[in-house]
Protein backbone atom coordinates (compact mmCIF):
# COMPACT_ATOMS: atom_id res chain seq x y z
CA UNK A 1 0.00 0.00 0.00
CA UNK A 2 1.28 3.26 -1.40
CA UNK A 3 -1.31 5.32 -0.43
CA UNK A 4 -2.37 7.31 2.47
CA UNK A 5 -5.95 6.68 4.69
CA UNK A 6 -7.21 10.42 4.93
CA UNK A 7 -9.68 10.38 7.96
CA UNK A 8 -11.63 14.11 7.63
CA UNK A 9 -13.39 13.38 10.91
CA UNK A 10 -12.46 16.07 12.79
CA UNK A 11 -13.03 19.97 11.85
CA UNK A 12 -8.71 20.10 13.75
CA UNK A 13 -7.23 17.26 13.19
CA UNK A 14 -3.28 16.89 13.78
CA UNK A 15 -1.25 16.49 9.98
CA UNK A 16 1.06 14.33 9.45
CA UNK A 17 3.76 13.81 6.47
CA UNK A 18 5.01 10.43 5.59
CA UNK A 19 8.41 11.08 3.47
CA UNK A 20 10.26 8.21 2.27
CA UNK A 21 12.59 7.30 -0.97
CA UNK A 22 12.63 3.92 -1.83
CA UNK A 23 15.00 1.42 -4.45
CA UNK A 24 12.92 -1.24 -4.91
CA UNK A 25 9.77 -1.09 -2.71
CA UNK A 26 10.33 -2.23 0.32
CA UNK A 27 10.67 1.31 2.00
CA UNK A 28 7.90 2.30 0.09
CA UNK A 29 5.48 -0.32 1.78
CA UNK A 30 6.48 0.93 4.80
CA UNK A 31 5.74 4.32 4.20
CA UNK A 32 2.58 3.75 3.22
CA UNK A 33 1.39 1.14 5.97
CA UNK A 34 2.61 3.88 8.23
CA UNK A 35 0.82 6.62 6.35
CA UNK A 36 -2.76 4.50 6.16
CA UNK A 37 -2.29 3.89 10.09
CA UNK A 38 -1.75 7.71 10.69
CA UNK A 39 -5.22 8.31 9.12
CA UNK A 40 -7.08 5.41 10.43
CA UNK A 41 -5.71 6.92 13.89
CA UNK A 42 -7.76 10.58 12.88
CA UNK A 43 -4.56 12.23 11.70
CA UNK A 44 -4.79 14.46 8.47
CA UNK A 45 -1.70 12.55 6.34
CA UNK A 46 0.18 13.57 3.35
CA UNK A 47 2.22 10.40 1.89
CA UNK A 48 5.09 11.92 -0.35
CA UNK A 49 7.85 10.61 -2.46
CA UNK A 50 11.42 12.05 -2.30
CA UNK A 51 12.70 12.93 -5.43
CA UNK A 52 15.51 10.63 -7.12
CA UNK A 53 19.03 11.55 -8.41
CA UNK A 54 19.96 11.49 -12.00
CA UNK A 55 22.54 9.52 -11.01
CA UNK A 56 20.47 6.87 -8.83
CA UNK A 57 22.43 3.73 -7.87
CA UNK A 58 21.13 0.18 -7.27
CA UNK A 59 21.66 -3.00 -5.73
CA UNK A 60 22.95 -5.14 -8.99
CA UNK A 61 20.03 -7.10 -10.33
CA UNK A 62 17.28 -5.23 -8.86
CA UNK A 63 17.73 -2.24 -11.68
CA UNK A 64 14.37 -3.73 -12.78
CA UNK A 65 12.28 -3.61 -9.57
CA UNK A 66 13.43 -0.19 -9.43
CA UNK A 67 11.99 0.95 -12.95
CA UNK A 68 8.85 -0.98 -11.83
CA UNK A 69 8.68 0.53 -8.66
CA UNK A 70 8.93 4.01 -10.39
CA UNK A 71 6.14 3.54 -12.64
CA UNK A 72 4.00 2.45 -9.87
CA UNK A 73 4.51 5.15 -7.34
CA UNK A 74 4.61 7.71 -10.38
CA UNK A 75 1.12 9.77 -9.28
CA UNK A 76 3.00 9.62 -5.82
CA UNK A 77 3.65 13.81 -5.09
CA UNK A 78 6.89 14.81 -4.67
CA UNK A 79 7.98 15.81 -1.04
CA UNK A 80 8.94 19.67 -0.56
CA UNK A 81 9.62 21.44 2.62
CA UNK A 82 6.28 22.81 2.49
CA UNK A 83 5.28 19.43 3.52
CA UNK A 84 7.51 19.86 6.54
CA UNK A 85 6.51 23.43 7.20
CA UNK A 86 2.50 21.63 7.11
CA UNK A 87 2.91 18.60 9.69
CA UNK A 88 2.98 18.76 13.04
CA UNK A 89 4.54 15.16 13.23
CA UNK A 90 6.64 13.52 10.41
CA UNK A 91 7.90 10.25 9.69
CA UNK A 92 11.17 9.67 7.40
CA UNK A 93 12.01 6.48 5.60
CA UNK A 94 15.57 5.71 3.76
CA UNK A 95 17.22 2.28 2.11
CA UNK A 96 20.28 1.52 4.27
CA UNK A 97 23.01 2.30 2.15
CA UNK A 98 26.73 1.31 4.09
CA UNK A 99 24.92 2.21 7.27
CA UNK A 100 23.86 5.71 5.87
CA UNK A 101 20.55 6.88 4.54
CA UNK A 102 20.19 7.10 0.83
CA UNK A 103 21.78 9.83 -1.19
CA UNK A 104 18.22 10.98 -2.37
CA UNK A 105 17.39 11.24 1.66
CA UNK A 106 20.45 12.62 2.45
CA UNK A 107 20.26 15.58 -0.30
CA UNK A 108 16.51 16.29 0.72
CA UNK A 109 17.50 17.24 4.40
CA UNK A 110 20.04 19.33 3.06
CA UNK A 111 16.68 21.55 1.31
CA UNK A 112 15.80 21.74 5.11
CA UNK A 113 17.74 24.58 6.20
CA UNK A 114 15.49 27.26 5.12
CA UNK A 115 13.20 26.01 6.84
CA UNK A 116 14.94 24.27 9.75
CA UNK A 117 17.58 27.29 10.75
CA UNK A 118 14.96 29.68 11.82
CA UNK A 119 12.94 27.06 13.45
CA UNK A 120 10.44 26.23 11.54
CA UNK A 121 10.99 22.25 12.48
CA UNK A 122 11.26 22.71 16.17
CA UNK A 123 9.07 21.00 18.96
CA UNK A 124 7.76 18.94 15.69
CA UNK A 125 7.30 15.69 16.61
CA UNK A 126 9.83 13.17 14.01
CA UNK A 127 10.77 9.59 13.82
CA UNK A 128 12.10 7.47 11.15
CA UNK A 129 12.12 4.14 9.58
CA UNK A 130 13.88 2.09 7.11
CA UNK A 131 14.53 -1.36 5.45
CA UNK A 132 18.05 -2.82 4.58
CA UNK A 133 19.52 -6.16 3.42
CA UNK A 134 21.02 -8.10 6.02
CA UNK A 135 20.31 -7.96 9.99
CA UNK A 136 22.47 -5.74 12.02
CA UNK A 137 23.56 -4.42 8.34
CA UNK A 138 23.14 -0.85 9.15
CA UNK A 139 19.33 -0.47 9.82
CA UNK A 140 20.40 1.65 13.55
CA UNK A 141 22.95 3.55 12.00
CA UNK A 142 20.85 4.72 9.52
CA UNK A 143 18.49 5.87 11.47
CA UNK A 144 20.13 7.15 14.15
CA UNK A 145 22.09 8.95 11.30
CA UNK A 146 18.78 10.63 10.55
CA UNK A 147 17.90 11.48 14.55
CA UNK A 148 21.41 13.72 14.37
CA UNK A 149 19.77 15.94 11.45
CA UNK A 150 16.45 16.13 13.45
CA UNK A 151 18.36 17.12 16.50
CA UNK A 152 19.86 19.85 14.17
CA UNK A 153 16.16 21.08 13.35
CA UNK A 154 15.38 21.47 17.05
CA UNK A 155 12.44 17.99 16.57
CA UNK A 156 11.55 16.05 19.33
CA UNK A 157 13.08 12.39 17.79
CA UNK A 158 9.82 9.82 18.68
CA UNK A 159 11.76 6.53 18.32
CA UNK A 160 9.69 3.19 19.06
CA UNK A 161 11.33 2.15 22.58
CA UNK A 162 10.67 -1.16 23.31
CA UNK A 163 6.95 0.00 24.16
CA UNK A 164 5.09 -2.62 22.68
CA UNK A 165 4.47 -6.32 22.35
CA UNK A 166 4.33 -5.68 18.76
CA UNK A 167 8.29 -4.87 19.01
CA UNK A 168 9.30 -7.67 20.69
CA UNK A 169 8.32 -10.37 17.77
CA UNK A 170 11.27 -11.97 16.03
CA UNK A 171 11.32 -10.08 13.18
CA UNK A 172 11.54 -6.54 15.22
CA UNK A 173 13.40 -5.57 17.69
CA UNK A 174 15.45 -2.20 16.67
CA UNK A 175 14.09 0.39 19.10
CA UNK A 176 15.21 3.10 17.25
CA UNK A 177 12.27 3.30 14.48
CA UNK A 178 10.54 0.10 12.37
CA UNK A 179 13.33 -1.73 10.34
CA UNK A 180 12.75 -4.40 7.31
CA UNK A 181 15.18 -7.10 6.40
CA UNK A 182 14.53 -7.33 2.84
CA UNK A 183 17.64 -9.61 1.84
CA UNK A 184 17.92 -7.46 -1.49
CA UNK A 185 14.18 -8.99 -2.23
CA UNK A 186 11.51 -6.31 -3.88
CA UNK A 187 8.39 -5.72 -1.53
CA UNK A 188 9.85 -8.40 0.94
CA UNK A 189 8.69 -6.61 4.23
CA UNK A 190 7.37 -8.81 6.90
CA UNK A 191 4.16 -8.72 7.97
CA UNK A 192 5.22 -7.76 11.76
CA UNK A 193 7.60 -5.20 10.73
CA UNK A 194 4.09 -3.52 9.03
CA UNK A 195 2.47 -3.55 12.38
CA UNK A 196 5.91 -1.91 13.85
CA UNK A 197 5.85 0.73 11.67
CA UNK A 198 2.01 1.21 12.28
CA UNK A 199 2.58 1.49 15.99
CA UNK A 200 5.48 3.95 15.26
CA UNK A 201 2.92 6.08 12.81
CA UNK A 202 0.15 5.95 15.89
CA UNK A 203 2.68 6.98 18.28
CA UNK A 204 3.75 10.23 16.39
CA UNK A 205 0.18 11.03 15.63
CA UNK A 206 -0.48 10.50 19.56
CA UNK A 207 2.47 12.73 20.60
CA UNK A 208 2.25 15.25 17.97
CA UNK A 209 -1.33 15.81 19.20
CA UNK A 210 -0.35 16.49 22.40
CA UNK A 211 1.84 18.61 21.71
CA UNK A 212 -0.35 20.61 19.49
CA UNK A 213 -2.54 20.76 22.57
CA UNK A 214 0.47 22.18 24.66
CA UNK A 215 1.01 24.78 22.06
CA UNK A 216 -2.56 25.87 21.86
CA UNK A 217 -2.73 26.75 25.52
């Protein structure tokens, strides 16, 4: 699922951004299982795609996925700081790439700082998520690679903890943010990494809502 749940109950409802770049799919599942759970919770969601690099490198053998995976998540919008500037909590997803987020990832938090040096990301509530080959292959790192930008903006970094049962089933277990071992498989995510990264969507939604309440008083 590549496509955000949009839940217009509420005439205020807290907005969240789901931003992710994706090689193959697999970080694109997430984002969007993350994005549907934000707006089944009664958050107003925007799922966006960051943009790719001419220059784009892949896993050898998985060029095809890639071009697939394009063509799929084409009517996808592309993620701008106004999406930022919009949410009051946002979730980040990368590829692992040597224990780093992606290049596209990377170059897209670099566009931050007009927004991010005068404060227009702090108190935000932000977390992050992200799907790499092999266990213990770089899936913390990467993350935590992200928290240092979002400590930069002045966020609040929402990681998982180990807060829920859900995060304590064999295939989870990082309590930094939801993590997929994808074994350089296309759209191989695991079925209880899904419901990590849907308890890590209704926990910003949760937080960033009470923060929004803080701010309003």
């Amino acid at each position: 699922m590549e496509r955000a749940h949009v839940t217009e109950e509420f005439a205020a409802v807290t907005t969240i951004a789901v931003i992710y770049w994706s090689s193959t799919g697999n970080v694109a599942r997430l984002a969007g299982a993350a994005a549907d759970a934000a707006g089944k919770a009664g958050a107003e969601v925007r799922l966006r795609r960051i943009a790719d690099l001419p220059d784009d490198t892949y896993v050898p053998g998985t060029e095809e996925a890639a071009r697939e995976l394009r063509d799929r998540t084409a009517d996808v919008p592309v993620a701008t700081i106004d999406d930022l500037a919009w949410a009051d909590g946002i979730l980040i997803g990368t590829p692992v790439r040597f224990g780093l987020p992606a290049a596209p990832v990377l170059r897209f938090v670099d566009a931050t700082a007009p927004l991010s040096i005068p404060g227009g990301l702090a108190d935000k509530a932000v977390s992050a998520f992200t799907s790499g080959s092999a266990p213990h292959g770089g899936h913390e790192t990467a993350i935590l690679a992200l928290h240092n930008a979002f400590c930069h903006w002045g966020s609040l970094i929402l990681a998982t903890g180990s807060t829920d049962p859900v995060l304590f089933r064999p295939q989870n277990g990082n309590p930094y943010g939801a993590s997929a071992v994808s074994r350089n498989v296309p759209g191989q995510v695991h079925e209880e990494n899904i419901a990590a990264v849907e308890f890590q969507a209704r926990r910003v939604v949760r937080v960033a809502g009470l923060l929004g309440g803080l701010a309003d008083q």
